[in-house]
Protein backbone atom coordinates (compact mmCIF):
# COMPACT_ATOMS: atom_id res chain seq x y z
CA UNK A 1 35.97 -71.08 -100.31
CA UNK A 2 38.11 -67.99 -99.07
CA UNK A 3 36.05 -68.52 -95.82
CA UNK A 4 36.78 -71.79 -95.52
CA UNK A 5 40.31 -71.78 -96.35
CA UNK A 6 41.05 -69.00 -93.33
CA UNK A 7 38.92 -70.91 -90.91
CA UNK A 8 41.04 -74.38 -91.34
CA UNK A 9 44.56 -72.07 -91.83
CA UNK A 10 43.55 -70.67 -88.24
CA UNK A 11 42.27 -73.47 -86.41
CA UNK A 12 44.33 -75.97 -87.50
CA UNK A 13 47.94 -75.01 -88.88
CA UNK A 14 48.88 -72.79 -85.28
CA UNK A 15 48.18 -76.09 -83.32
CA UNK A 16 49.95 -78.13 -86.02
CA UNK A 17 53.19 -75.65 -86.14
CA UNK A 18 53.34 -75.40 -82.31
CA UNK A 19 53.43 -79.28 -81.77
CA UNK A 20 56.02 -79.77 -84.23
CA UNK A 21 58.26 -77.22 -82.56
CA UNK A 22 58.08 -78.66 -78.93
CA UNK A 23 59.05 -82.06 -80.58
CA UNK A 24 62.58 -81.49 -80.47
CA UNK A 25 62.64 -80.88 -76.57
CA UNK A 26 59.86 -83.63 -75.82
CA UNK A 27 61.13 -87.19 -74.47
CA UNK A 28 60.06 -90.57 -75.39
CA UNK A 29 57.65 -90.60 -72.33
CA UNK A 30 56.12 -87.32 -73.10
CA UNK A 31 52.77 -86.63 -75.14
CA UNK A 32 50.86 -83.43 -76.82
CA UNK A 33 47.25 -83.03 -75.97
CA UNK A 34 45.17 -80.86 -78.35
CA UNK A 35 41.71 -79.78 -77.53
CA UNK A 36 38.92 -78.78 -79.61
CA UNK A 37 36.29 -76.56 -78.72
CA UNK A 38 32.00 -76.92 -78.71
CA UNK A 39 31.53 -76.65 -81.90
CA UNK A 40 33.30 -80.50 -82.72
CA UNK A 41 31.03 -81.63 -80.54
CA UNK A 42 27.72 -79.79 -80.62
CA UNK A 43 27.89 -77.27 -83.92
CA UNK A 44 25.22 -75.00 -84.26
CA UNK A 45 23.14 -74.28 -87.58
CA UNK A 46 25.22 -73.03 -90.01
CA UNK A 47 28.94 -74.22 -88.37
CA UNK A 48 29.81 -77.74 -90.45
CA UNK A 49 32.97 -76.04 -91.40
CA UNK A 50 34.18 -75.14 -88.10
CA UNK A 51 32.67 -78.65 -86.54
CA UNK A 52 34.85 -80.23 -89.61
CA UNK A 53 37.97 -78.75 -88.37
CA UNK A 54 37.80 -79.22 -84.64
């Protein structure tokens, strides 16, 4: 569970954090685009986790 609890921490709180920050000096008009990488779209044996999370 350790392993899966460092895996979400670093995938997904950074982007989460950063986002929040940059909403103070974001308009109305503007938007935040996150991207995910291979693995939420093609995981290989053994990565549901890290598919899960991106």
């Amino acid at each position: 569970m350790a392993k899966v609890r460092e895996a979400f921490d670093s995938k997904f709180w950074g982007q989460y954090l950063t986002a929040r920050a940059a909403l103070p000096y974001l308009n109305e008009a503007s938007s935040i685009t996150l991207t995910s990488g291979v693995y939420g779209r093609r995981p290989p044996k053994g990565a549901s986790t890290l598919a899960a999370i991106n």
